[in-house]
Protein backbone atom coordinates (compact mmCIF):
# COMPACT_ATOMS: atom_id res chain seq x y z
CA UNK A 1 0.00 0.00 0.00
CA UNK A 2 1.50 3.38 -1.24
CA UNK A 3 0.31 5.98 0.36
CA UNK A 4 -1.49 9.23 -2.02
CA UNK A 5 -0.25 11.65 -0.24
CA UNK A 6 2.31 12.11 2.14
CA UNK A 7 2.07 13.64 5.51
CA UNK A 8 3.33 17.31 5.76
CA UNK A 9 4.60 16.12 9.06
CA UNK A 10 6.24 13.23 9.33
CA UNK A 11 6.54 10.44 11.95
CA UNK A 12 10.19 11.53 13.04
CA UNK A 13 12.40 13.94 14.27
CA UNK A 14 16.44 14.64 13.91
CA UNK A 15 18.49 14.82 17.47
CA UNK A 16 21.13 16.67 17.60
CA UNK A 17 23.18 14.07 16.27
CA UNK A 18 21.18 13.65 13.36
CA UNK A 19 19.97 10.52 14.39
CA UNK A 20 16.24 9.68 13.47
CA UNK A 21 13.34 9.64 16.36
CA UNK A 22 10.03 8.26 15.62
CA UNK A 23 7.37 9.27 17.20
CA UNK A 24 5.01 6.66 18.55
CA UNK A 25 1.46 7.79 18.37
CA UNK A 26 2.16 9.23 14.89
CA UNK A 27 3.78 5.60 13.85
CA UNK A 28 1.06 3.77 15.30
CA UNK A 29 -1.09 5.26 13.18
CA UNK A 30 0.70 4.28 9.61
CA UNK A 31 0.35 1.15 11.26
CA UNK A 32 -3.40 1.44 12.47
CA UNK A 33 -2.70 0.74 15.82
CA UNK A 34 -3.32 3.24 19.27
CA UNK A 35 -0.38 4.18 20.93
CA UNK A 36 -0.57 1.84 23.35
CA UNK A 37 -1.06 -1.05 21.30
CA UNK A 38 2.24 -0.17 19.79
CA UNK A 39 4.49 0.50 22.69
CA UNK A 40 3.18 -2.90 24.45
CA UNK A 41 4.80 -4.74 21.53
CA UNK A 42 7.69 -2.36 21.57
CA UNK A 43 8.02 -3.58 25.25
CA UNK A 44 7.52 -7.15 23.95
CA UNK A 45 10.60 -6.84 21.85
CA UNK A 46 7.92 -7.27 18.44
CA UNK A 47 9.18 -4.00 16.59
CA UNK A 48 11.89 -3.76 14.70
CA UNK A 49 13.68 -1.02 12.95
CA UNK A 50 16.05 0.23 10.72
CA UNK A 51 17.95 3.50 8.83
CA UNK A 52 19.27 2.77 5.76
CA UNK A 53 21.81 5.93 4.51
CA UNK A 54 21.90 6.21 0.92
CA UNK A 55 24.84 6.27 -1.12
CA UNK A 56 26.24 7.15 -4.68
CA UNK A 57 22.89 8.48 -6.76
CA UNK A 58 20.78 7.92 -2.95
CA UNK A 59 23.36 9.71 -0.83
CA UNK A 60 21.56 12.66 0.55
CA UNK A 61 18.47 10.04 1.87
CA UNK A 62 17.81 7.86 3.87
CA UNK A 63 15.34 5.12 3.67
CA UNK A 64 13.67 3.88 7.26
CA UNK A 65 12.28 0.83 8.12
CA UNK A 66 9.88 -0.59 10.73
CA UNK A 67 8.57 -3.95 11.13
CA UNK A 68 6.24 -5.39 13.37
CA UNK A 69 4.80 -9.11 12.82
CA UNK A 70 3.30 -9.24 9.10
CA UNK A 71 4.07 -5.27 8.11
CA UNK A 72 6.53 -3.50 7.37
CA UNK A 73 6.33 0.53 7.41
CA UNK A 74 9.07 2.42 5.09
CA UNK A 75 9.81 6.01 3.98
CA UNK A 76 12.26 7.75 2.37
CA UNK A 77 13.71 10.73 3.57
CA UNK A 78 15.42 13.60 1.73
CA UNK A 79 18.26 15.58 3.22
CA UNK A 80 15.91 18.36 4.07
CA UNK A 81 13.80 16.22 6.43
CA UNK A 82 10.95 15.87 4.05
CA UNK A 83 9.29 12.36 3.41
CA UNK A 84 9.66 11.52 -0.41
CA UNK A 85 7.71 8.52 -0.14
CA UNK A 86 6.06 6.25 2.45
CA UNK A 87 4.33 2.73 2.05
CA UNK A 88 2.80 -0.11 4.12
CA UNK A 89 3.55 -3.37 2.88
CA UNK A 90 2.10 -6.94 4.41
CA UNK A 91 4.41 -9.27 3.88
CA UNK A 92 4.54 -13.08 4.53
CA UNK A 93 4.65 -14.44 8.37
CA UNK A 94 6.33 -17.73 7.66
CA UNK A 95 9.58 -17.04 5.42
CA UNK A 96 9.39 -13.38 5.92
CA UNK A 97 11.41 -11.42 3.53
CA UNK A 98 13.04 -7.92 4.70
CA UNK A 99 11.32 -4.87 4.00
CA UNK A 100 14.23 -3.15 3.23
């Protein structure tokens, strides 16, 4: 699932080390979960993510990745912090292939 149109604010923020913070409620809901729901399987060690810096043609973006169970939320941010594309995928439980 490809999302129309992008969020004007997206689910992250930069630290001061430039590192990527998601926010939870936000992420929850590309995921169509509550908040809640989403930081119990945090705590249940079900999420897992990933930041992906480009290189070559890609450098300048990053691409990040979150999985949970059967799906898998990506986006692909530019150096300016903007969100040049974000999809949901569902992808298989048994023999589950990366997102990324």
């Amino acid at each position: 699932m490809v999302a129309d149109a992008v969020s004007p604010e997206p689910p992250f923020t930069r630290d001061a080390d430039g590192s990527f913070t998601l926010d939870a409620a936000r992420l929850a809901g590309r995921f169509g979960w509550s908040e809640p729901e989403l930081r119990d399987l945090m705590r249940r060690g079900l999420v897992t993510s990933r930041v992906e810096r480009g290189e070559g043609e890609d450098a300048g973006r990053w691409r990040l990745s979150v999985h949970c169970g059967n799906r898998c939320w990506r986006a692909i941010v530019l150096a300016d912090g903007t969100m040049a594309e974000e999809q949901l995928e569902f992808v298989p439980a048994q023999g589950r292939r990366s997102c990324a």
